[in-house]
C-alpha atoms as a PDB file:
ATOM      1  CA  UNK A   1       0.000   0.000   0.000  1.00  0.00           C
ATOM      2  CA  UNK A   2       2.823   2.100   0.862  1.00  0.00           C
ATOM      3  CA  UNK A   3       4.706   1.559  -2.560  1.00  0.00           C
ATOM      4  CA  UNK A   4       1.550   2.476  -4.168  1.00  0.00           C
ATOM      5  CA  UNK A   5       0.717   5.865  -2.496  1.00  0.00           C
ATOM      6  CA  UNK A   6       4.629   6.607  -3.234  1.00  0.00           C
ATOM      7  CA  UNK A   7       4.023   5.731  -7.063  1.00  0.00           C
ATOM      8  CA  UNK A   8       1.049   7.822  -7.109  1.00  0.00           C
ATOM      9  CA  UNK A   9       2.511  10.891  -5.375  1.00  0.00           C
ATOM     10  CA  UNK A  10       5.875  10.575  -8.066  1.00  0.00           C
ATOM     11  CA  UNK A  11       3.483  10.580 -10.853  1.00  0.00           C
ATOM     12  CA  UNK A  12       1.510  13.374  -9.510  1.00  0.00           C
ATOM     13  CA  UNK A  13       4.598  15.339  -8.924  1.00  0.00           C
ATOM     14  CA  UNK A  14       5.753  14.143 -12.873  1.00  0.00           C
ATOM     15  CA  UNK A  15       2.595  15.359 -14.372  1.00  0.00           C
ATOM     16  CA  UNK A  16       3.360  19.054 -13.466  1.00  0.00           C
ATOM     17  CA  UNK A  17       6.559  18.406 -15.615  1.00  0.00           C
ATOM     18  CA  UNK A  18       4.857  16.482 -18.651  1.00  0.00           C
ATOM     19  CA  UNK A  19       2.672  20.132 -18.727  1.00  0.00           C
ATOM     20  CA  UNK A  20       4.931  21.369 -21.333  1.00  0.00           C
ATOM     21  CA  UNK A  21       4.414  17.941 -23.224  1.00  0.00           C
ATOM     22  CA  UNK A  22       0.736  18.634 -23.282  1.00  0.00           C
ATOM     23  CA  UNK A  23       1.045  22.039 -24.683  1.00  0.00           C
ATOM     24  CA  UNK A  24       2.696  21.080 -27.714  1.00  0.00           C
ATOM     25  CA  UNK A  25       0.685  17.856 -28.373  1.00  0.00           C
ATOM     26  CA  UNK A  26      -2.054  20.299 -28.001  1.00  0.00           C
ATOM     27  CA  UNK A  27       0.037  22.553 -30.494  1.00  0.00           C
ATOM     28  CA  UNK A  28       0.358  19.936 -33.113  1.00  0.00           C
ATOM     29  CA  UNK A  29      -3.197  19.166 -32.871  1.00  0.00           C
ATOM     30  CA  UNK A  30      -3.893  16.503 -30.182  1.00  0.00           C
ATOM     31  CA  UNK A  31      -7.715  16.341 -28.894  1.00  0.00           C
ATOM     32  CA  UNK A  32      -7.998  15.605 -25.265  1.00  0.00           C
ATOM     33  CA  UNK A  33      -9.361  12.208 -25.855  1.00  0.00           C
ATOM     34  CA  UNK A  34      -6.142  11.366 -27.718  1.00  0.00           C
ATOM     35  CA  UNK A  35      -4.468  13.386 -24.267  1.00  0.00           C
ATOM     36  CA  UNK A  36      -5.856  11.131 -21.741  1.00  0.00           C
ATOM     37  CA  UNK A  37      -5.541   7.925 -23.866  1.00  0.00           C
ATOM     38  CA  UNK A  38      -1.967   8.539 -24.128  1.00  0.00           C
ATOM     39  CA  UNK A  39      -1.540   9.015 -20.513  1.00  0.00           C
ATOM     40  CA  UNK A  40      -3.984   6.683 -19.327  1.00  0.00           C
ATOM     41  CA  UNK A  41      -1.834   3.674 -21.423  1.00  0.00           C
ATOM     42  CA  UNK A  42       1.421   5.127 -19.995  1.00  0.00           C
ATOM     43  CA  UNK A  43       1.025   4.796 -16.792  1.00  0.00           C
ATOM     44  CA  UNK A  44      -0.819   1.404 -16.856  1.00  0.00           C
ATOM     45  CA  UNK A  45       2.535   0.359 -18.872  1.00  0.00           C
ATOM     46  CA  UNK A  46       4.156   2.147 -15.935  1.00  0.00           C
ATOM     47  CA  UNK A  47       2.485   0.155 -13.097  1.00  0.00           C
ATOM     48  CA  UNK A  48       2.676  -3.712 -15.113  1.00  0.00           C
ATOM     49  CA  UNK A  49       6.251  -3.266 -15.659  1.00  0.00           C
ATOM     50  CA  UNK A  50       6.915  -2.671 -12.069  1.00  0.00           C
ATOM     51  CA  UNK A  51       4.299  -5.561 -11.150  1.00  0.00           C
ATOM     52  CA  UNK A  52       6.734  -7.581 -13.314  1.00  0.00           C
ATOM     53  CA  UNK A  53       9.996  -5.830 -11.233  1.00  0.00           C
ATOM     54  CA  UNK A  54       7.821  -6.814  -8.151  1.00  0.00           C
ATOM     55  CA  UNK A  55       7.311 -10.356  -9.082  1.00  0.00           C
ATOM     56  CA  UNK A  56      11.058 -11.229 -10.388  1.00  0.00           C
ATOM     57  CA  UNK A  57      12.564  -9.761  -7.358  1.00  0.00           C
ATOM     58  CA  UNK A  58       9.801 -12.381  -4.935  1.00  0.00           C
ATOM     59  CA  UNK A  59      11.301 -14.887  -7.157  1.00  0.00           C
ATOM     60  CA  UNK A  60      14.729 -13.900  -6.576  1.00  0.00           C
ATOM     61  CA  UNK A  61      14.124 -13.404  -2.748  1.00  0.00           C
ATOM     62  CA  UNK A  62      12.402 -16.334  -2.293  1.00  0.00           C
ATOM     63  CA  UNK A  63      14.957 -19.241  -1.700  1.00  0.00           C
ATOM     64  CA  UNK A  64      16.965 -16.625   0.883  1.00  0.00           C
ATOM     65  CA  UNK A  65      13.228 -16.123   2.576  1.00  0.00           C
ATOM     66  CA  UNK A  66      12.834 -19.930   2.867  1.00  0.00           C
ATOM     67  CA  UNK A  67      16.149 -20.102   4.360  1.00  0.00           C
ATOM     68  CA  UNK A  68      15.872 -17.842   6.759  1.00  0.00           C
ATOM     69  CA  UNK A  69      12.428 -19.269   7.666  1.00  0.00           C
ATOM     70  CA  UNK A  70      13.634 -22.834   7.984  1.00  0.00           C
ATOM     71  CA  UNK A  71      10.776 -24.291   6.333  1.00  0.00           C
ATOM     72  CA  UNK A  72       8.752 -24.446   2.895  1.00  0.00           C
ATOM     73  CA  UNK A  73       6.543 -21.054   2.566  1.00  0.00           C
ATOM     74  CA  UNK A  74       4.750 -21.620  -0.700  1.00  0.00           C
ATOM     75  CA  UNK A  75       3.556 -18.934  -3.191  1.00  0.00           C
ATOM     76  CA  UNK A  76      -0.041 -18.929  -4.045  1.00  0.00           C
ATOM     77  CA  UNK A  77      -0.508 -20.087  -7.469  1.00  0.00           C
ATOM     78  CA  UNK A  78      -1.905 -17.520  -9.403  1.00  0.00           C
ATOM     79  CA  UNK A  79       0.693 -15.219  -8.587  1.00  0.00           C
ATOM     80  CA  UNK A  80       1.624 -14.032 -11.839  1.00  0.00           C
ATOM     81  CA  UNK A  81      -1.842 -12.370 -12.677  1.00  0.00           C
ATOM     82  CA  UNK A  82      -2.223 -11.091  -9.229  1.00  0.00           C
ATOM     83  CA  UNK A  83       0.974  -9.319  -8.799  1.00  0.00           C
ATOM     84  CA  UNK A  84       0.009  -7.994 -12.460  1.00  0.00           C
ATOM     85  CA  UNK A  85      -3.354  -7.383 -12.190  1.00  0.00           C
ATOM     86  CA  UNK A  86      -2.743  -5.524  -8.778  1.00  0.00           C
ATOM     87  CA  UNK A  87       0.283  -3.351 -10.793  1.00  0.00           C
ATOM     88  CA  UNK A  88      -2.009  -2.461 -14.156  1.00  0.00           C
ATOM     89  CA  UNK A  89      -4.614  -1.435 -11.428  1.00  0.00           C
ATOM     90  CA  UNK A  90      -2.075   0.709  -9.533  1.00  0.00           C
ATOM     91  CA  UNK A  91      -1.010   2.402 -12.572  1.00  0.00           C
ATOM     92  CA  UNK A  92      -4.402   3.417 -14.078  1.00  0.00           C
ATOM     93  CA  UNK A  93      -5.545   4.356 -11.306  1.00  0.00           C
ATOM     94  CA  UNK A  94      -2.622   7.070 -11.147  1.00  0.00           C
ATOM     95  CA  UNK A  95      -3.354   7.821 -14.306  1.00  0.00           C
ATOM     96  CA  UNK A  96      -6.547   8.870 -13.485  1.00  0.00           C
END
């Protein structure tokens, strides 16, 4: 929850630099639908690729965890679309 309200707040505080961008989309003729699309797809991209970051370091981490644990802690199995269902979600929602 943390990691999301931090990824919301940097793209809130990136959207007052991307104003320029807007102005000369707008300039060369952009409609706002074609605005918000644009935005909208970019930070869904933004959020799935670090659902995918998220999920290859729990991979990585895993083996060390179970170590450290001293016994088997399995993964639930549909962890692949939640992990990237959950970052998608993250990311258009801060593009909203």
């Amino acid at each position: 929850v943390i990691a999301a309200v931090n990824f919301m707040n940097l793209a809130t505080a990136r959207s007052a630099y991307r104003a320029r961008e807007v102005g000369v989309r707008k300039a060369t003729g952009a409609t706002r639908g074609q605005l918000i699309g644009r935005f909208l797809v970019e930070s869904t991209l933004v959020g799935l690729l670090a659902g995918a970051g998220a999920l290859l370091l729990i991979l990585l981490a895993m083996p060390a965890f179970r170590g450290l644990a001293g016994q088997e802690v399995p993964l639930p199995e549909p962890i692949l679309p939640i992990v990237l269902g959950i970052g998608g979600l993250v990311g258009l929602l801060s593009g909203i």
